[in-house]
PDB file of N, CA and C in Angstrom:
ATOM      1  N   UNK A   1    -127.839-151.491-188.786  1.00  0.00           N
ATOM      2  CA  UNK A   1    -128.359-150.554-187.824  1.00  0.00           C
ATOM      3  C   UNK A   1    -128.198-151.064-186.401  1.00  0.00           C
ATOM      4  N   UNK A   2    -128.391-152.231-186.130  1.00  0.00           N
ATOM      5  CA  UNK A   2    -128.293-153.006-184.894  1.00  0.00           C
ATOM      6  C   UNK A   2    -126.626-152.573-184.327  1.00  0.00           C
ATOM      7  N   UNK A   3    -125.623-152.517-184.952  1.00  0.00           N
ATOM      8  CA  UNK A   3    -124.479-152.503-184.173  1.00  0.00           C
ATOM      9  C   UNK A   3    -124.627-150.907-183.694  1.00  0.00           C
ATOM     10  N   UNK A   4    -125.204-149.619-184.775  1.00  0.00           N
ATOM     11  CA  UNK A   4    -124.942-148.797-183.807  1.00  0.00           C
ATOM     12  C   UNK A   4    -126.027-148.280-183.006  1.00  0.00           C
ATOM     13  N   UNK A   5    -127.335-148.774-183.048  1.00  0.00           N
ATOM     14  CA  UNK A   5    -127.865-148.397-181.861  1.00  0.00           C
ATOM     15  C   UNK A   5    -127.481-149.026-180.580  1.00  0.00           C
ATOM     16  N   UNK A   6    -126.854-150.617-180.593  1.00  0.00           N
ATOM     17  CA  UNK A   6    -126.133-150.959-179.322  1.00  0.00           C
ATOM     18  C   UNK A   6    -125.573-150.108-178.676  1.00  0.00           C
ATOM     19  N   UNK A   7    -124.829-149.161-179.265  1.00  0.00           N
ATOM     20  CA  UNK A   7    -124.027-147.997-178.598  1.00  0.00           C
ATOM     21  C   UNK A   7    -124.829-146.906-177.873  1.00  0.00           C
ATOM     22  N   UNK A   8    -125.881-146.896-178.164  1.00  0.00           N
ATOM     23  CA  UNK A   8    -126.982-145.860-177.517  1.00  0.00           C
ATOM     24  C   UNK A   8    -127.505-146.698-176.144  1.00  0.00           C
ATOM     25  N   UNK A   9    -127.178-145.426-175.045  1.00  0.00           N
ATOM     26  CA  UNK A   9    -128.311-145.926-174.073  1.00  0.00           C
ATOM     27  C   UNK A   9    -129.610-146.048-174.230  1.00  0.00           C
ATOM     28  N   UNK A  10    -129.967-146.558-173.401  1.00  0.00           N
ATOM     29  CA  UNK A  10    -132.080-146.396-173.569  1.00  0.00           C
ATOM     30  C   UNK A  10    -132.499-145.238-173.629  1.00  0.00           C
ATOM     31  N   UNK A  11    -132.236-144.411-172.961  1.00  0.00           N
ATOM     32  CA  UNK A  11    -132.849-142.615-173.160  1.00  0.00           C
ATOM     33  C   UNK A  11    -132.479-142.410-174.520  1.00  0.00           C
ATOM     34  N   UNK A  12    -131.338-142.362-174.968  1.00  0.00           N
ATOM     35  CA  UNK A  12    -130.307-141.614-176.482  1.00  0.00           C
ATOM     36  C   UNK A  12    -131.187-143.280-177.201  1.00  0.00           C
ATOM     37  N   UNK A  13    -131.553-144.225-177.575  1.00  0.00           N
ATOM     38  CA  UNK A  13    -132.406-144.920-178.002  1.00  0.00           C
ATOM     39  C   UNK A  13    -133.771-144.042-178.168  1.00  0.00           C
ATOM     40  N   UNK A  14    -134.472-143.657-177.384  1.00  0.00           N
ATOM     41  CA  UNK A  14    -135.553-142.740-176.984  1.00  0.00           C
ATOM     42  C   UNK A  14    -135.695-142.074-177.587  1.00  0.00           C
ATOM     43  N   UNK A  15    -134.601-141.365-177.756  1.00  0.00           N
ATOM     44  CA  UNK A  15    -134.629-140.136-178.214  1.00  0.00           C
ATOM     45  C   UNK A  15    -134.609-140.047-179.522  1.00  0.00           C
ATOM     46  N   UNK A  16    -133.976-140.471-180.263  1.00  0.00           N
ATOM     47  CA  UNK A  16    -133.247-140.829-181.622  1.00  0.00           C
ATOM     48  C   UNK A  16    -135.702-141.465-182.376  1.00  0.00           C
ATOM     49  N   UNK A  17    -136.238-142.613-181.580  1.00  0.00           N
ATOM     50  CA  UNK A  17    -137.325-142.766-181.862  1.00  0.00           C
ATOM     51  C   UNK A  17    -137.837-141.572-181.980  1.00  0.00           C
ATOM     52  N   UNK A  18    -138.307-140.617-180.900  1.00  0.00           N
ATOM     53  CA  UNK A  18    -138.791-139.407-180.698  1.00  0.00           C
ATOM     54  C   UNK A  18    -138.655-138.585-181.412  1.00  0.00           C
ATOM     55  N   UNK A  19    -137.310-137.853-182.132  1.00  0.00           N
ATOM     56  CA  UNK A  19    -137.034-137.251-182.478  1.00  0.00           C
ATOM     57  C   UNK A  19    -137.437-136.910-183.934  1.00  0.00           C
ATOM     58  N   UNK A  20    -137.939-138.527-184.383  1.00  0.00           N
ATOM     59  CA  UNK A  20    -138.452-138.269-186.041  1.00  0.00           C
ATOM     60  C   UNK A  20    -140.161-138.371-185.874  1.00  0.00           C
ATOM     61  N   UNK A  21    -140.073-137.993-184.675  1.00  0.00           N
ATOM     62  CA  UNK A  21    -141.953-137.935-184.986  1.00  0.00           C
ATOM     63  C   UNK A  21    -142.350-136.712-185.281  1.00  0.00           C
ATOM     64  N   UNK A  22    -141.242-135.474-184.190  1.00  0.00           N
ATOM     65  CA  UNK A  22    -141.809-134.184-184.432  1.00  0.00           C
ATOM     66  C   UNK A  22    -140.974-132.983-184.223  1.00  0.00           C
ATOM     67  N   UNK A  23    -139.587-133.755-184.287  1.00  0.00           N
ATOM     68  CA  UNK A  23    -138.437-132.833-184.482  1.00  0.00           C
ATOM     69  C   UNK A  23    -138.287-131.723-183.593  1.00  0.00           C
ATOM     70  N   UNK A  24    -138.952-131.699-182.665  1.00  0.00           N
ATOM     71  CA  UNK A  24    -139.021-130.679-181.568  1.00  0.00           C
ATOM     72  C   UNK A  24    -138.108-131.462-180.344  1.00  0.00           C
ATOM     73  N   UNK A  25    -136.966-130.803-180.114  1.00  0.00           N
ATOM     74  CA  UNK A  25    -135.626-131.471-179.707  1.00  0.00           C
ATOM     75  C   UNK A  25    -135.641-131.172-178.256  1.00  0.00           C
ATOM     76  N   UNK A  26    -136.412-130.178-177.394  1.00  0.00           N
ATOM     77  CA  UNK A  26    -136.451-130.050-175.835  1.00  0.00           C
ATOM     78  C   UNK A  26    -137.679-130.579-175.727  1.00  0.00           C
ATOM     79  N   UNK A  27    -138.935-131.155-176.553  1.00  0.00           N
ATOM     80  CA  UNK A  27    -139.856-131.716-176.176  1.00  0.00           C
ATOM     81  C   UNK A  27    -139.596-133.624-175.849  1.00  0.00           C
ATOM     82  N   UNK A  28    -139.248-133.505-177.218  1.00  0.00           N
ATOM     83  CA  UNK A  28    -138.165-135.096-177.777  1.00  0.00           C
ATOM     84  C   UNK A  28    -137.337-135.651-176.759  1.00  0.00           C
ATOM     85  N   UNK A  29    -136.895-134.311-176.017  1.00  0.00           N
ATOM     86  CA  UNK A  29    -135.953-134.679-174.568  1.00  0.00           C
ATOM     87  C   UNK A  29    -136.779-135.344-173.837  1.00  0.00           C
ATOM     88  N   UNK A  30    -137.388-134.683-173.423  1.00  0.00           N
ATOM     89  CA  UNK A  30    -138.350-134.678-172.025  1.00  0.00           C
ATOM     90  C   UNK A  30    -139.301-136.218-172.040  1.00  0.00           C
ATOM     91  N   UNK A  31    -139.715-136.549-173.541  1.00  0.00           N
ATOM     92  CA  UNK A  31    -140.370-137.750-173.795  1.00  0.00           C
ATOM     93  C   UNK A  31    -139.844-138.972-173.550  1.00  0.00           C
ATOM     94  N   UNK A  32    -137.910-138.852-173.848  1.00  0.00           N
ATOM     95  CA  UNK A  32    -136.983-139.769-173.660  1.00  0.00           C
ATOM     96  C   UNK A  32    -136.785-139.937-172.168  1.00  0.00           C
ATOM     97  N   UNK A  33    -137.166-138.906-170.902  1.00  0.00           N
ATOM     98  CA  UNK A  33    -136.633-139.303-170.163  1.00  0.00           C
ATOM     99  C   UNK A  33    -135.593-138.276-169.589  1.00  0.00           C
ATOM    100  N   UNK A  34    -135.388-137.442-170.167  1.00  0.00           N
ATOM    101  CA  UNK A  34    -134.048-136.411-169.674  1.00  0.00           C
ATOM    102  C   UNK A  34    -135.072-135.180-168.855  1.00  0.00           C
ATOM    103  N   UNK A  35    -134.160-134.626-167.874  1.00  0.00           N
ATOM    104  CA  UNK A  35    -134.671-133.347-167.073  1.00  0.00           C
ATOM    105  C   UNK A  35    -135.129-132.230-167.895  1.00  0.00           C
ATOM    106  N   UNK A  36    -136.364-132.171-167.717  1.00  0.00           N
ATOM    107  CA  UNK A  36    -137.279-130.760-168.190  1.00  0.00           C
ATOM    108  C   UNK A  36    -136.183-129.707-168.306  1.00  0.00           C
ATOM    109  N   UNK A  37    -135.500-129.920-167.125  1.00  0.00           N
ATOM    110  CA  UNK A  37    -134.381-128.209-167.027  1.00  0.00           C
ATOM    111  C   UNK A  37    -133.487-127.951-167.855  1.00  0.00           C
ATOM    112  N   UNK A  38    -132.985-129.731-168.688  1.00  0.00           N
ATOM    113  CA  UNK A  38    -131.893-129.235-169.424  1.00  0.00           C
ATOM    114  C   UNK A  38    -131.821-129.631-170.779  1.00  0.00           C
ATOM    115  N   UNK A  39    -133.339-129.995-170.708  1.00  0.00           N
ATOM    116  CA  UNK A  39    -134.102-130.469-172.143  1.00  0.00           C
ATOM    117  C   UNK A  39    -133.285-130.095-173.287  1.00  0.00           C
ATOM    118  N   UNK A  40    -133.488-128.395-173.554  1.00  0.00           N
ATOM    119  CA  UNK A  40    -132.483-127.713-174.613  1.00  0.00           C
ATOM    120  C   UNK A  40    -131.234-128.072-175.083  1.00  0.00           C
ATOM    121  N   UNK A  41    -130.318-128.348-173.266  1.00  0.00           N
ATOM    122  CA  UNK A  41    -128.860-128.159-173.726  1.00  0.00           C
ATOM    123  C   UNK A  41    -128.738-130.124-174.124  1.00  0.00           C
ATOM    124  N   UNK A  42    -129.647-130.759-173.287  1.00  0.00           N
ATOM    125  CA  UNK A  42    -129.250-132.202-174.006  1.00  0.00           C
ATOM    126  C   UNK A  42    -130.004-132.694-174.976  1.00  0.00           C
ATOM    127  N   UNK A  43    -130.428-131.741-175.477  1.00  0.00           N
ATOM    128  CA  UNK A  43    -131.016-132.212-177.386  1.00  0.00           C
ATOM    129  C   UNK A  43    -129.459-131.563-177.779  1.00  0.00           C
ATOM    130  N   UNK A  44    -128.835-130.301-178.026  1.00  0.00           N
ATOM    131  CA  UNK A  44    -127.879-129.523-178.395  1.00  0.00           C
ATOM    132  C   UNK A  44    -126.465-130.926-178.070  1.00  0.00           C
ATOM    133  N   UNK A  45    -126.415-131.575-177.189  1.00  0.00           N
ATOM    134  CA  UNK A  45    -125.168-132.406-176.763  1.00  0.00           C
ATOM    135  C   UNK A  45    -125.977-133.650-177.577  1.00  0.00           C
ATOM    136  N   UNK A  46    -126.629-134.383-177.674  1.00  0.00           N
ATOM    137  CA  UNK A  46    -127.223-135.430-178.435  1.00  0.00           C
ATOM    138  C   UNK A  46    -126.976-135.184-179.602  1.00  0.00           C
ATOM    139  N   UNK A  47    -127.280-134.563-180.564  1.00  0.00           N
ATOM    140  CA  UNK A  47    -127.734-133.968-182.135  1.00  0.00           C
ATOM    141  C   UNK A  47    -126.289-133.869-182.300  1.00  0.00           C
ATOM    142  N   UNK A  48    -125.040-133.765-181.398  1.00  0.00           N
ATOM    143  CA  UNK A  48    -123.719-133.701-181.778  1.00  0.00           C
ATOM    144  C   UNK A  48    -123.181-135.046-181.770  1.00  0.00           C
ATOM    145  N   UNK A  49    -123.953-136.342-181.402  1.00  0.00           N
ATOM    146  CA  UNK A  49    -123.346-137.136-181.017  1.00  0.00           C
ATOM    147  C   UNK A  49    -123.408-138.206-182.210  1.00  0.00           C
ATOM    148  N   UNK A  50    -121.822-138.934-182.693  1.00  0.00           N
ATOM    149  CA  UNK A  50    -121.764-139.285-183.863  1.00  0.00           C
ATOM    150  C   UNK A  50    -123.017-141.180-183.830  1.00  0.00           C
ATOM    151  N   UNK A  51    -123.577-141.403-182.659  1.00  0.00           N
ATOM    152  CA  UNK A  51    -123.841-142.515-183.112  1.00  0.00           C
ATOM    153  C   UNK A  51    -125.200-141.847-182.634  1.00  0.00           C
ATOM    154  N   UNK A  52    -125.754-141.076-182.127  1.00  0.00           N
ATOM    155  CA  UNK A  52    -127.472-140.288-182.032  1.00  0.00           C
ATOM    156  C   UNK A  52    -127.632-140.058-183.775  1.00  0.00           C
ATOM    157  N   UNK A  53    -126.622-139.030-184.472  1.00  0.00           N
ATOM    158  CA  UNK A  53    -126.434-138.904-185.837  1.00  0.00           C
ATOM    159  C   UNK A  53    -127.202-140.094-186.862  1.00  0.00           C
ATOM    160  N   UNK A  54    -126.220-140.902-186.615  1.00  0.00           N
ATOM    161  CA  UNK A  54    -126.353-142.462-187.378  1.00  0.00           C
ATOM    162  C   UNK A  54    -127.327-143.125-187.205  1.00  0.00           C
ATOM    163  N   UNK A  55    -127.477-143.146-186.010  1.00  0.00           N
ATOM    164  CA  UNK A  55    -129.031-144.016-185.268  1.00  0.00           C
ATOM    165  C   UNK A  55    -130.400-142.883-186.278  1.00  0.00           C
ATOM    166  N   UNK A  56    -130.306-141.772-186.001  1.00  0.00           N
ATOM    167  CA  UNK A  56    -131.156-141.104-186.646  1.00  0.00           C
ATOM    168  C   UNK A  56    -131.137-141.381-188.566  1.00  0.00           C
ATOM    169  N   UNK A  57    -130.366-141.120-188.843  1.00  0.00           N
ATOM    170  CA  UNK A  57    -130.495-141.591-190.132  1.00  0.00           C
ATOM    171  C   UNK A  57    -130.662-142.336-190.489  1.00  0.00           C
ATOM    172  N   UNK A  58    -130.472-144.038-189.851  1.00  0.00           N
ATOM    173  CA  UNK A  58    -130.926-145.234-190.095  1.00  0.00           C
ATOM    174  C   UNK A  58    -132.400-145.049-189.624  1.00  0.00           C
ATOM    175  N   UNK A  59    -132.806-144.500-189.139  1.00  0.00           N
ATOM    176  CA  UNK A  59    -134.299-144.623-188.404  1.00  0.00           C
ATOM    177  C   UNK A  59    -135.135-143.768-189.687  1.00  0.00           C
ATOM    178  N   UNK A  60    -134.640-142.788-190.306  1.00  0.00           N
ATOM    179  CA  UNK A  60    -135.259-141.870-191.108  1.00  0.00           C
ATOM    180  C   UNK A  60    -135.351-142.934-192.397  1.00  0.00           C
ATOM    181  N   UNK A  61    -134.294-143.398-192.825  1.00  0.00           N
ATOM    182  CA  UNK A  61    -134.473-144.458-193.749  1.00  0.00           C
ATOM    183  C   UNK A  61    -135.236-144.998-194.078  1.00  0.00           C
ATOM    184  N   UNK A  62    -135.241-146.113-193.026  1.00  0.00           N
ATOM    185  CA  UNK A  62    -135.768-146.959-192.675  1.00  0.00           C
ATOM    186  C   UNK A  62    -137.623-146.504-192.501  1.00  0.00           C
ATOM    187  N   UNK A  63    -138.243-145.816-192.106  1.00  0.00           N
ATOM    188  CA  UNK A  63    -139.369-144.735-192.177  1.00  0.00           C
ATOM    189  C   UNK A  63    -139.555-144.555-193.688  1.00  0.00           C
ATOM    190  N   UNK A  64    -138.528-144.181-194.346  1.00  0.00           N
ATOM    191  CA  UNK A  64    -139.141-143.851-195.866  1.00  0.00           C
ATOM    192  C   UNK A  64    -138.874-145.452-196.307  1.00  0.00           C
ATOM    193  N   UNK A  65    -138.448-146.188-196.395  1.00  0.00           N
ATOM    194  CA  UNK A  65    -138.465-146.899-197.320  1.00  0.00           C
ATOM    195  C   UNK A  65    -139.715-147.619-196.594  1.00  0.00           C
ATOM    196  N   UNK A  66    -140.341-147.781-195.622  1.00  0.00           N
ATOM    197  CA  UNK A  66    -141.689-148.202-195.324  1.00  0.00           C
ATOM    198  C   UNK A  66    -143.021-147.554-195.345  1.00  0.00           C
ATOM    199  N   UNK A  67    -142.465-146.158-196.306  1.00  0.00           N
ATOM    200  CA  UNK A  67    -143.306-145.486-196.680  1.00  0.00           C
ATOM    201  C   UNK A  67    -144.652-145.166-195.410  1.00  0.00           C
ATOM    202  N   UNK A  68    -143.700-144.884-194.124  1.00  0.00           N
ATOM    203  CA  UNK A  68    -144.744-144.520-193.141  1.00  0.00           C
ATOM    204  C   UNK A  68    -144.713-143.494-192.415  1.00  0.00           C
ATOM    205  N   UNK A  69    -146.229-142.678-192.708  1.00  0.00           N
ATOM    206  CA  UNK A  69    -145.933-141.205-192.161  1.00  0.00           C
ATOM    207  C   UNK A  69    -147.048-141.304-191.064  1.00  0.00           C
ATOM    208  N   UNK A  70    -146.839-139.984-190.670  1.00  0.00           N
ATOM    209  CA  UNK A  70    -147.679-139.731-189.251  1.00  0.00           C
ATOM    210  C   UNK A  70    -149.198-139.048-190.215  1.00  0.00           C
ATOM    211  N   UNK A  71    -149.007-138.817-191.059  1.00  0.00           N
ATOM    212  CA  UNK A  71    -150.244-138.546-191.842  1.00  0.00           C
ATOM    213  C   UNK A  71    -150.994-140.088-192.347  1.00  0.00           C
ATOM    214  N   UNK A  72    -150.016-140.778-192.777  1.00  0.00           N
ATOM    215  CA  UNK A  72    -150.439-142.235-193.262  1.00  0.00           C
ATOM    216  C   UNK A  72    -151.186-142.598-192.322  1.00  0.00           C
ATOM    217  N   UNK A  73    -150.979-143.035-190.883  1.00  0.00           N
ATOM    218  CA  UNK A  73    -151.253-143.390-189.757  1.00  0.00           C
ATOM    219  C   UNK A  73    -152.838-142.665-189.262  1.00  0.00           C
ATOM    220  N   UNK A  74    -152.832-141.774-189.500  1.00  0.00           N
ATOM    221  CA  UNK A  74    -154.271-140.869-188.995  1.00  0.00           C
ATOM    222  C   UNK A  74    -155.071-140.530-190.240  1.00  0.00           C
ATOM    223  N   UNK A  75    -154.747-140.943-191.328  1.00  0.00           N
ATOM    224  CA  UNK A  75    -155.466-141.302-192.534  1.00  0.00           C
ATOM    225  C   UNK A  75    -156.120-142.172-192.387  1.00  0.00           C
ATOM    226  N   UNK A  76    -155.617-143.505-192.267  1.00  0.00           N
ATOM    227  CA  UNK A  76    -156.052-144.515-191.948  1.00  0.00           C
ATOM    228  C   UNK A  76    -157.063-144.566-190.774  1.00  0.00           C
ATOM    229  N   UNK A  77    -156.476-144.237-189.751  1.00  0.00           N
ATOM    230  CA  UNK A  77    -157.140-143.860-188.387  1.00  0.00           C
ATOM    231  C   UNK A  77    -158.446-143.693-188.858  1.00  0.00           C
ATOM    232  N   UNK A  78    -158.625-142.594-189.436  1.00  0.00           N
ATOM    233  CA  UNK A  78    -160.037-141.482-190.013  1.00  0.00           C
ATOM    234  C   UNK A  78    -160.732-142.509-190.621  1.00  0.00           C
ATOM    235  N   UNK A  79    -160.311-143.141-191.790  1.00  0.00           N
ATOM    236  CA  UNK A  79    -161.242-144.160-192.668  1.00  0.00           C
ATOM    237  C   UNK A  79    -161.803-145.243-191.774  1.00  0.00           C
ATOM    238  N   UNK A  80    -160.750-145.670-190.564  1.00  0.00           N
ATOM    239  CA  UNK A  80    -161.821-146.874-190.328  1.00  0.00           C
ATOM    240  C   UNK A  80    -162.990-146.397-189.266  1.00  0.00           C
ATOM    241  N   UNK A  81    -162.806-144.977-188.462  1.00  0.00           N
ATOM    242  CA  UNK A  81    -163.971-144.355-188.146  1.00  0.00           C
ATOM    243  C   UNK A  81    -164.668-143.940-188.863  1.00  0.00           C
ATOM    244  N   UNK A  82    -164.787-143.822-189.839  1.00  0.00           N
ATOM    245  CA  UNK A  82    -165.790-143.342-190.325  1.00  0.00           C
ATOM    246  C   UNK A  82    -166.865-144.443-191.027  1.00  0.00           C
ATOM    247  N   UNK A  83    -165.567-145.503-191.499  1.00  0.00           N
ATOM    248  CA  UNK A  83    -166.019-146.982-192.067  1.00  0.00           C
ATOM    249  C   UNK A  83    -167.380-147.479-191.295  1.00  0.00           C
ATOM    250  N   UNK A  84    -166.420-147.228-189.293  1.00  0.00           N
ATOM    251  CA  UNK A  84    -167.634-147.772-188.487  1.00  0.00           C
ATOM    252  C   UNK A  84    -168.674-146.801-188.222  1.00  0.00           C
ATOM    253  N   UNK A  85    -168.391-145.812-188.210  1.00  0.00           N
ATOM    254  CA  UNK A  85    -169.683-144.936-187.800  1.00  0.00           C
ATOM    255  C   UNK A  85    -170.487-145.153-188.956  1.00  0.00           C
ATOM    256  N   UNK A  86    -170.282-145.195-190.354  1.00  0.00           N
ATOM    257  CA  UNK A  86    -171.281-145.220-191.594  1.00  0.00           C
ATOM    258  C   UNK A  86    -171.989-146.765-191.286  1.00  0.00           C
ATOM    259  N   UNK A  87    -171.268-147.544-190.924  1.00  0.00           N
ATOM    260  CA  UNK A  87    -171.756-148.883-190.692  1.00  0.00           C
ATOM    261  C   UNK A  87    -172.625-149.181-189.474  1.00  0.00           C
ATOM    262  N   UNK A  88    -172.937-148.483-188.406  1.00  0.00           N
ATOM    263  CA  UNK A  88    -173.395-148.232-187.517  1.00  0.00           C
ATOM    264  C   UNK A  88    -174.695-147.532-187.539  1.00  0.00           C
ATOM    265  N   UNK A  89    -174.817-146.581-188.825  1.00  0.00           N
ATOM    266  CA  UNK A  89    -175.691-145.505-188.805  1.00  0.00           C
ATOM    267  C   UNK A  89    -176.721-146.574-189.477  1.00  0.00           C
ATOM    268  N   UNK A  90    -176.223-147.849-190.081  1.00  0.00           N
ATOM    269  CA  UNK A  90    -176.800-148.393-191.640  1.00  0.00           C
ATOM    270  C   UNK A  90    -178.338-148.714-190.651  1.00  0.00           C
TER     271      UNK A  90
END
């Protein structure tokens, strides 16, 4: 994975992160760093690009085989508030 994200700038790096959190591709822009104005057309020029492609699929991978979701994450989140608030109330 390392040789082809080298090929990505830091924004198209950015983006490629961004992009598997919530798949919303003019928001995903805007988070990376690219102009609000052309958010749309440079998710549309990215999503064509053969090493944004690759970078993304190594990143999606890599996500499942660590079995980590954005639900996992705020699951967790929830239990240890509640862990402390029950422990708090004691």
């Amino acid at each position: 994975m390392a040789s082809r994200s080298a090929a990505l700038t830091p924004k198209q790096q950015r983006f490629v992160e961004e992009y598997l959190v919530d798949l919303n591709g003019a928001a995903v822009a805007e988070r990376a760093g690219y102009a609000k104005s052309r958010a749309r057309q440079t998710t549309s020029e990215l999503v064509e690009m053969p090493a944004i492609t690759a970078a993304q699929s190594a990143r999606a991978a890599q996500s499942q085989r660590a079995q980590i979701t954005a639900d996992a994450v705020l699951g967790r989140l929830l239990r240890i508030v509640r862990d402390r608030a029950e422990a708090e109330e004691a």
